[in-house]
Protein backbone atom coordinates (compact mmCIF):
# COMPACT_ATOMS: atom_id res chain seq x y z
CA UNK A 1 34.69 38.76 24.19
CA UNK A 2 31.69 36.30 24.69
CA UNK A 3 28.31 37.05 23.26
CA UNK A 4 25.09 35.66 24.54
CA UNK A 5 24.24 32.13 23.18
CA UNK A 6 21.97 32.22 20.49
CA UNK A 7 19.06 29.50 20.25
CA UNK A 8 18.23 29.82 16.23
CA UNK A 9 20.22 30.90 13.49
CA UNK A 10 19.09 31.19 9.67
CA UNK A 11 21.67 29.16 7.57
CA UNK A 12 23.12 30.65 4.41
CA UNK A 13 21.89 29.55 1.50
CA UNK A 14 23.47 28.96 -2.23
CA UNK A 15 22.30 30.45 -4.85
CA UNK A 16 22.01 28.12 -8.23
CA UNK A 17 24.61 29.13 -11.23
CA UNK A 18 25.08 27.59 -14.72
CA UNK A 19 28.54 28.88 -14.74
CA UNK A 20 31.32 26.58 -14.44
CA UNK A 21 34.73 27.81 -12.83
CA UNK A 22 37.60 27.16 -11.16
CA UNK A 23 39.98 29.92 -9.21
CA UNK A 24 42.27 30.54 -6.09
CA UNK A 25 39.65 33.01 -4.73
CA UNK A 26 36.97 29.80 -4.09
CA UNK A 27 36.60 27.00 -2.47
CA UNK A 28 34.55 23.76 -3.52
CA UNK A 29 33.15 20.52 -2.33
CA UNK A 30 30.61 17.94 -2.96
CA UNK A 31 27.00 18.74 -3.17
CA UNK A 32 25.25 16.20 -0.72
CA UNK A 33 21.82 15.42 -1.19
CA UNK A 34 20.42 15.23 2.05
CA UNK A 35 19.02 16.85 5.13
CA UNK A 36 20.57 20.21 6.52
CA UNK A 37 21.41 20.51 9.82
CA UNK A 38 22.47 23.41 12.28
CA UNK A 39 23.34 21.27 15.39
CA UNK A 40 23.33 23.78 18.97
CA UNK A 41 25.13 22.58 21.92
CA UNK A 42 25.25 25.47 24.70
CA UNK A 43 26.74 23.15 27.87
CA UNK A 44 25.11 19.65 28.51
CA UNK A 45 22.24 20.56 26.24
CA UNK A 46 22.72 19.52 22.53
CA UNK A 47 20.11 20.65 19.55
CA UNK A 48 19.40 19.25 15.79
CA UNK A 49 17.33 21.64 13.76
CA UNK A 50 16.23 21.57 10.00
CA UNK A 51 16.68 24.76 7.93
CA UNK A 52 13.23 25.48 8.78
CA UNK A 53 13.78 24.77 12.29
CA UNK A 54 12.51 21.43 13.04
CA UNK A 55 13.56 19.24 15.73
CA UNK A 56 16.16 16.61 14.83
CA UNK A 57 17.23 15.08 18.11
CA UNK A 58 14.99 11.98 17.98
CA UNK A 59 15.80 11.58 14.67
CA UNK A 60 19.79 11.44 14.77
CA UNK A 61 20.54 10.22 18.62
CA UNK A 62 24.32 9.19 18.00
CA UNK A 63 24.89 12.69 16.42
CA UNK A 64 23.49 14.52 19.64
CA UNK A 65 25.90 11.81 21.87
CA UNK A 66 28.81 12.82 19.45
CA UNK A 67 27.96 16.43 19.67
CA UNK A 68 27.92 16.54 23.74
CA UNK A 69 31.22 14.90 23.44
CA UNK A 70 32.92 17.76 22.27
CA UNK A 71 35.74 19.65 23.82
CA UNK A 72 33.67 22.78 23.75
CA UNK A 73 31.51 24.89 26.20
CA UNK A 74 29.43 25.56 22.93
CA UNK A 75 29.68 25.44 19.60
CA UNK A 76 27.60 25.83 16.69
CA UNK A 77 27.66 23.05 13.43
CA UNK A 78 26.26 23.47 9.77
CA UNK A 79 26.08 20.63 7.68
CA UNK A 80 23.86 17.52 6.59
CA UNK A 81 22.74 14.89 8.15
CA UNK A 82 22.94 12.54 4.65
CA UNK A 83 22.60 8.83 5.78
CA UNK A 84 19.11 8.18 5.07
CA UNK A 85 19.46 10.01 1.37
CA UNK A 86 23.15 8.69 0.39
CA UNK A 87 25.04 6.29 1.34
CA UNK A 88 28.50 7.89 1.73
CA UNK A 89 30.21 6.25 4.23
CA UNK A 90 29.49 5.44 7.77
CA UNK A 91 29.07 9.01 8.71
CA UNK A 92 25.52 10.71 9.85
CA UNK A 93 26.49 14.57 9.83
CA UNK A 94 28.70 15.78 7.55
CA UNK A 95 30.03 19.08 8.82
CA UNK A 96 31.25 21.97 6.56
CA UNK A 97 30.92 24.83 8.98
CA UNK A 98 31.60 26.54 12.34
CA UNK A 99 29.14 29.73 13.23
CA UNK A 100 30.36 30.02 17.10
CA UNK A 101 32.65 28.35 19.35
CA UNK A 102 33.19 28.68 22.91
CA UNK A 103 31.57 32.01 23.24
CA UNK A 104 32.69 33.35 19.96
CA UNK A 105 30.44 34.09 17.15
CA UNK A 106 32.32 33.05 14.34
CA UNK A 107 30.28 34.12 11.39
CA UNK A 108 31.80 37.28 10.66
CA UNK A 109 35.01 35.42 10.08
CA UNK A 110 35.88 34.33 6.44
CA UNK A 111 35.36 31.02 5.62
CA UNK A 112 38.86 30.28 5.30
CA UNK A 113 39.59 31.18 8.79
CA UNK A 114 36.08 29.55 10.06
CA UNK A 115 37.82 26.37 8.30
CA UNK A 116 40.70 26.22 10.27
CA UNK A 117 38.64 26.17 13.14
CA UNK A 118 36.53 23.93 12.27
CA UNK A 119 39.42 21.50 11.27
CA UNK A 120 40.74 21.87 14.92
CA UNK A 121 37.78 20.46 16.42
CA UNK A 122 37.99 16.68 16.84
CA UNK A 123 35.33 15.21 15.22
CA UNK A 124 34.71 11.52 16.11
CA UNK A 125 32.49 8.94 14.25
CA UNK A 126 29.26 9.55 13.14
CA UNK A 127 31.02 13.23 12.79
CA UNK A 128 32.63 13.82 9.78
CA UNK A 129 33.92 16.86 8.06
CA UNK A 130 32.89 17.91 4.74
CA UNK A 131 36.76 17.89 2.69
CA UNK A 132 37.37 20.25 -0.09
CA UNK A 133 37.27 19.10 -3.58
CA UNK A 134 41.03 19.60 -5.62
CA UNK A 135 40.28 18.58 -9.24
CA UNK A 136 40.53 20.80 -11.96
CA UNK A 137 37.23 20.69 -12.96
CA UNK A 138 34.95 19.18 -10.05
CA UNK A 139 31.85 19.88 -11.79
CA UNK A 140 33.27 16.72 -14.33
CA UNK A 141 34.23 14.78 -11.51
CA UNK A 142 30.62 15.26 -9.94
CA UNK A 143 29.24 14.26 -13.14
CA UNK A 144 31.27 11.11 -13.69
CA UNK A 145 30.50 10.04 -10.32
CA UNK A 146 26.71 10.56 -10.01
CA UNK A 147 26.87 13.29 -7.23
CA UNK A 148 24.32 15.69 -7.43
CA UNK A 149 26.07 18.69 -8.05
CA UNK A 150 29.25 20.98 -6.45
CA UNK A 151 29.34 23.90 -4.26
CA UNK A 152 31.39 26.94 -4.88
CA UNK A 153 32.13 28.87 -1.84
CA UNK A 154 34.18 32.38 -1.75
CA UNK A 155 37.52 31.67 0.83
CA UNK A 156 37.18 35.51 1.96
CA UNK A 157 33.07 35.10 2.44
CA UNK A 158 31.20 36.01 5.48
CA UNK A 159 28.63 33.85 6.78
CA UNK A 160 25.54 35.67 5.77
CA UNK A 161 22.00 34.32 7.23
CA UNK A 162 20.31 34.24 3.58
CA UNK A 163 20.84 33.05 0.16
CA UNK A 164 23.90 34.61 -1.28
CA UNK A 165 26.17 34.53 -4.24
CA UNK A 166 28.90 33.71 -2.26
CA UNK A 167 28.12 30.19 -2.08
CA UNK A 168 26.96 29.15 -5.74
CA UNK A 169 25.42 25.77 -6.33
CA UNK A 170 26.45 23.51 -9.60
CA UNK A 171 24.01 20.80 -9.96
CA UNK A 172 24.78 18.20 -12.76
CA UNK A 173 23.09 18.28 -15.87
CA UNK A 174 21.26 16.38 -17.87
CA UNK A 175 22.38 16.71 -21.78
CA UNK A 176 19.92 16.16 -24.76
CA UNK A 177 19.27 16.63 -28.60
CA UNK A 178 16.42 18.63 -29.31
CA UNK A 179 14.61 20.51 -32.53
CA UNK A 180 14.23 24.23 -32.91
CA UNK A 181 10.68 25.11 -33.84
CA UNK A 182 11.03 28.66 -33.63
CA UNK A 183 12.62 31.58 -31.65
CA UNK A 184 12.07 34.86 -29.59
CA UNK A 185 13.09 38.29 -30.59
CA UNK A 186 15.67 39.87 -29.06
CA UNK A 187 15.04 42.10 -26.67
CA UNK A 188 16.95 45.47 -24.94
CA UNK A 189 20.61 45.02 -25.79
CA UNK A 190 20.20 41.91 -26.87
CA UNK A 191 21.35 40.96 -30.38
CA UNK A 192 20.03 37.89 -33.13
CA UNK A 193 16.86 36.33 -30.86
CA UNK A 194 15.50 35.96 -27.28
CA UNK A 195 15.60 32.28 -26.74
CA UNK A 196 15.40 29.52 -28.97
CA UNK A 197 12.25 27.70 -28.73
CA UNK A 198 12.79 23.62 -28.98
CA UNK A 199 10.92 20.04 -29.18
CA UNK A 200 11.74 16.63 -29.52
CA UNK A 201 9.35 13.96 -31.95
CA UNK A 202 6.86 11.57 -31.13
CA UNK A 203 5.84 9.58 -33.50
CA UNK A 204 5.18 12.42 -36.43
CA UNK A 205 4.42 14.96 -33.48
CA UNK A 206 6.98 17.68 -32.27
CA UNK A 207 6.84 18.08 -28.78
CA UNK A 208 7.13 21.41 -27.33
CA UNK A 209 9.60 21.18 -24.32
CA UNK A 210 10.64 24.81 -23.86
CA UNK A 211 12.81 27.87 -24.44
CA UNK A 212 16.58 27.86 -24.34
CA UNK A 213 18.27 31.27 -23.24
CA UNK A 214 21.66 30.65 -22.49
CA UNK A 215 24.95 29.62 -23.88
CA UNK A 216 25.08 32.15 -26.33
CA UNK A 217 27.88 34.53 -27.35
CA UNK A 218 27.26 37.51 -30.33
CA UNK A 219 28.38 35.77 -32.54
CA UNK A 220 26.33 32.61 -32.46
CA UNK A 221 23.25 34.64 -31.83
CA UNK A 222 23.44 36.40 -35.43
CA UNK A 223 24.85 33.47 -36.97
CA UNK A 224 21.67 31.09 -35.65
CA UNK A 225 19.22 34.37 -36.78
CA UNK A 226 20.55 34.54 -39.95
CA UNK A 227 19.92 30.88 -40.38
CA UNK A 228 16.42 30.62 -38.67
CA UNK A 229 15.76 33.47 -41.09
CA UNK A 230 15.65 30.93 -43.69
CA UNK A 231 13.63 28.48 -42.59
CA UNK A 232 11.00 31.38 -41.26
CA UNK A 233 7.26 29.59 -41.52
CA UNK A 234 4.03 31.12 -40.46
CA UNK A 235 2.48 28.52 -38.57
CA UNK A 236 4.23 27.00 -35.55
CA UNK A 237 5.77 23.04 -36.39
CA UNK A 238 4.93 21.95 -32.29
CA UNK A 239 1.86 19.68 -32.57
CA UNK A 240 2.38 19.07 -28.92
CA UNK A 241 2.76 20.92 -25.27
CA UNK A 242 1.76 23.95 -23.62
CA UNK A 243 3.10 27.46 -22.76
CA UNK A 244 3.93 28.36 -26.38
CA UNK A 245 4.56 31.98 -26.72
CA UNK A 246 2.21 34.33 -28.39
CA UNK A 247 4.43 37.51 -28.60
CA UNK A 248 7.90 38.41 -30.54
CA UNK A 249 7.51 34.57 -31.84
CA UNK A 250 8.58 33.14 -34.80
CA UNK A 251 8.73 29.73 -36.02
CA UNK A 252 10.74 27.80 -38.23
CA UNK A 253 11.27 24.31 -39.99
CA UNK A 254 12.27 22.17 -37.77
CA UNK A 255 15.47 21.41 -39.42
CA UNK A 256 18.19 22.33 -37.08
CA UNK A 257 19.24 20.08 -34.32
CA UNK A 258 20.81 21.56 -30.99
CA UNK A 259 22.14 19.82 -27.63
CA UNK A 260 21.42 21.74 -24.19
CA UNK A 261 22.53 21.16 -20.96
CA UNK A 262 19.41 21.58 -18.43
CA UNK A 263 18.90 20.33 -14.64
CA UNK A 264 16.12 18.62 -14.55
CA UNK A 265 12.57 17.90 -16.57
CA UNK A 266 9.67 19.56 -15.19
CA UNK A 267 6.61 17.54 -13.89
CA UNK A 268 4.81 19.48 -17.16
CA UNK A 269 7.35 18.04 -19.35
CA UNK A 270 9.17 21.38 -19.78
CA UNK A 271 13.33 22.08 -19.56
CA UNK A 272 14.25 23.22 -15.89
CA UNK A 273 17.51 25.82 -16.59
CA UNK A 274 18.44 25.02 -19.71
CA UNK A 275 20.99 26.25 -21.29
CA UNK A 276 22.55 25.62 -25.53
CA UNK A 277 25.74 23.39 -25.65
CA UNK A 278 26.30 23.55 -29.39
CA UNK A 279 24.39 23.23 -32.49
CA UNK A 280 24.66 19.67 -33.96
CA UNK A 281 25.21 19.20 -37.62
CA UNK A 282 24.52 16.45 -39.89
CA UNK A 283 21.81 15.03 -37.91
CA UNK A 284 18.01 14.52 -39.31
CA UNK A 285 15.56 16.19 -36.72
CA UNK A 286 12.72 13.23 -37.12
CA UNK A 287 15.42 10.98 -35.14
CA UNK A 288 15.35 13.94 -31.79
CA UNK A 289 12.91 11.68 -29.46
CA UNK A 290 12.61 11.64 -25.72
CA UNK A 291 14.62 9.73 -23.71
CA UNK A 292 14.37 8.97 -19.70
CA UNK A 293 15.60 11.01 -17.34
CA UNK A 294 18.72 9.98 -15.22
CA UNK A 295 17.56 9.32 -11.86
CA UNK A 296 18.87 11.06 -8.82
CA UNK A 297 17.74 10.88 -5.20
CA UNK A 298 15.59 14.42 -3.95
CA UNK A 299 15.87 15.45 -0.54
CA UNK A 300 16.33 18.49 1.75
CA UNK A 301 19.12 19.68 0.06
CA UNK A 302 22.87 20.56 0.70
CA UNK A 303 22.98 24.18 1.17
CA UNK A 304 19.75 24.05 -0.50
């Protein structure tokens, strides 16, 4: 049964995760790091939008030729139009879904079904389809390469017109040494402290660069309280940076040496989502200094 064409859509969006997994039950693929793209095409007339509905055709003219091409009445394409961000090939759209074809609305499919569609439909050059990633770990592989991160989609997953947790995005991470100056206090069923509260030196001052709240299991919280307990000071050791905490804070010695994962630095020189790798021993806390940040191209956003 047909249902009436629809002009606008909302894409689905992925929702950010620091977990890293692998499992039958989900599909992944490369993160691209460019502009998204729902591309219309309801008989002769063919339509790029943006994710906030801007007009694309002028922008991407062989896409809208390759699009009217197609052996379809009408058909409606998610993906990202990534040439002028990365250069992955001689592709402009990369396509990694199907929401309607010839009359059908697809999106209460699963995505493994919407898949097989989609790989039925002959895409032609500057068309290309997004392929799914079959490493053991892609998030490694993503690293190692320089993407910008991985996409985790649920196989049995609905497309929903929102953000939603079944699509989760893995961005890479930067990694780092820094010094803990103090903690939080636990809070509800939390156990040990709240976050640890880190720096890095310059010069002779410690540099406040923000709270780490993640990457913890029981027993590492109590173990890293009953050390901090030790080292307990009154007065905070950051000479440096804003948005210290005033309440359930304690500080420390700076003495003990940690590495986090986190994405990104924050134009106020803060940690964006970071989260504790391990706690490094053997290592003197004056030699913790700030060092650039990998660089990575910014656009739109896969999926973003």
């Amino acid at each position: 049964m047909t249902s009436p064409f629809p002009h606008w859509l909302v894409p689905m969006a992925a929702t950010l995760t620091q977990d890293r997994f692998t499992g039958p039950e989900w599909l992944f693929e490369r993160k691209l790091d460019g502009i998204r793209v729902l591309a219309f095409k309801h008989g002769s007339d063919v339509r790029l939008f943006s994710r906030n509905r801007l007009p694309l055709n002028e922008s991407y003219p062989a896409v809208v030729r390759a699009i009217a091409a197609l052996p379809a009445d009408d058909v409606i394409l998610d993906g990202e139009a990534a040439g002028g961000f990365e250069h992955l090939g001689p592709a402009d759209y990369y396509v990694f879904d199907i929401l309607r074809l010839d009359g059908r609305d697809l999106t209460s499919r699963t995505l493994d079904e919407r898949r097989a569609i989609l790989e039925g439909l002959p895409l032609r050059h500057p068309l290309e389809l997004v392929v799914s990633l079959d490493d053991p770990k892609p998030w490694e592989r993503a690293r190692a390469e320089g993407w910008e991160g991985v996409i985790a989609k649920r196989r049995d997953s609905t497309y929903e017109h929102r953000r939603s947790k079944s699509w989760l995005k893995m961005k890479c991470e930067e990694t780092h040494l820094f010094v803990v100056g103090g903690f939080t206090g636990p809070q509800g069923k939390r156990v040990g402290l709240g976050a640890l509260l880190v720096g890095y030196y310059d010069g002779d001052d410690l540099c406040f660069a923000g709270r780490i709240g993640t990457g913890f299991d029981t027993a590492l919280l109590l173990e890293l309280r009953a050390r901090l307990d030790g080292l307990e000071t009154p007065k905070p050791p950051f000479a440096r940076g804003k948005g210290l905490p005033r309440l359930r804070a304690h500080w420390v010695r700076p003495e003990v040496v940690v590495e986090a994962g986190f994405i990104e630095w924050t134009g106020h020189g803060k940690l964006r989502h970071p989260r504790l790798l391990r706690v490094v021993e053997g290592m003197s806390a004056r030699a913790v200094r700030r060092r650039p940040a990998s660089r990575r191209t910014s656009g739109g956003g896969m999926h973003a």
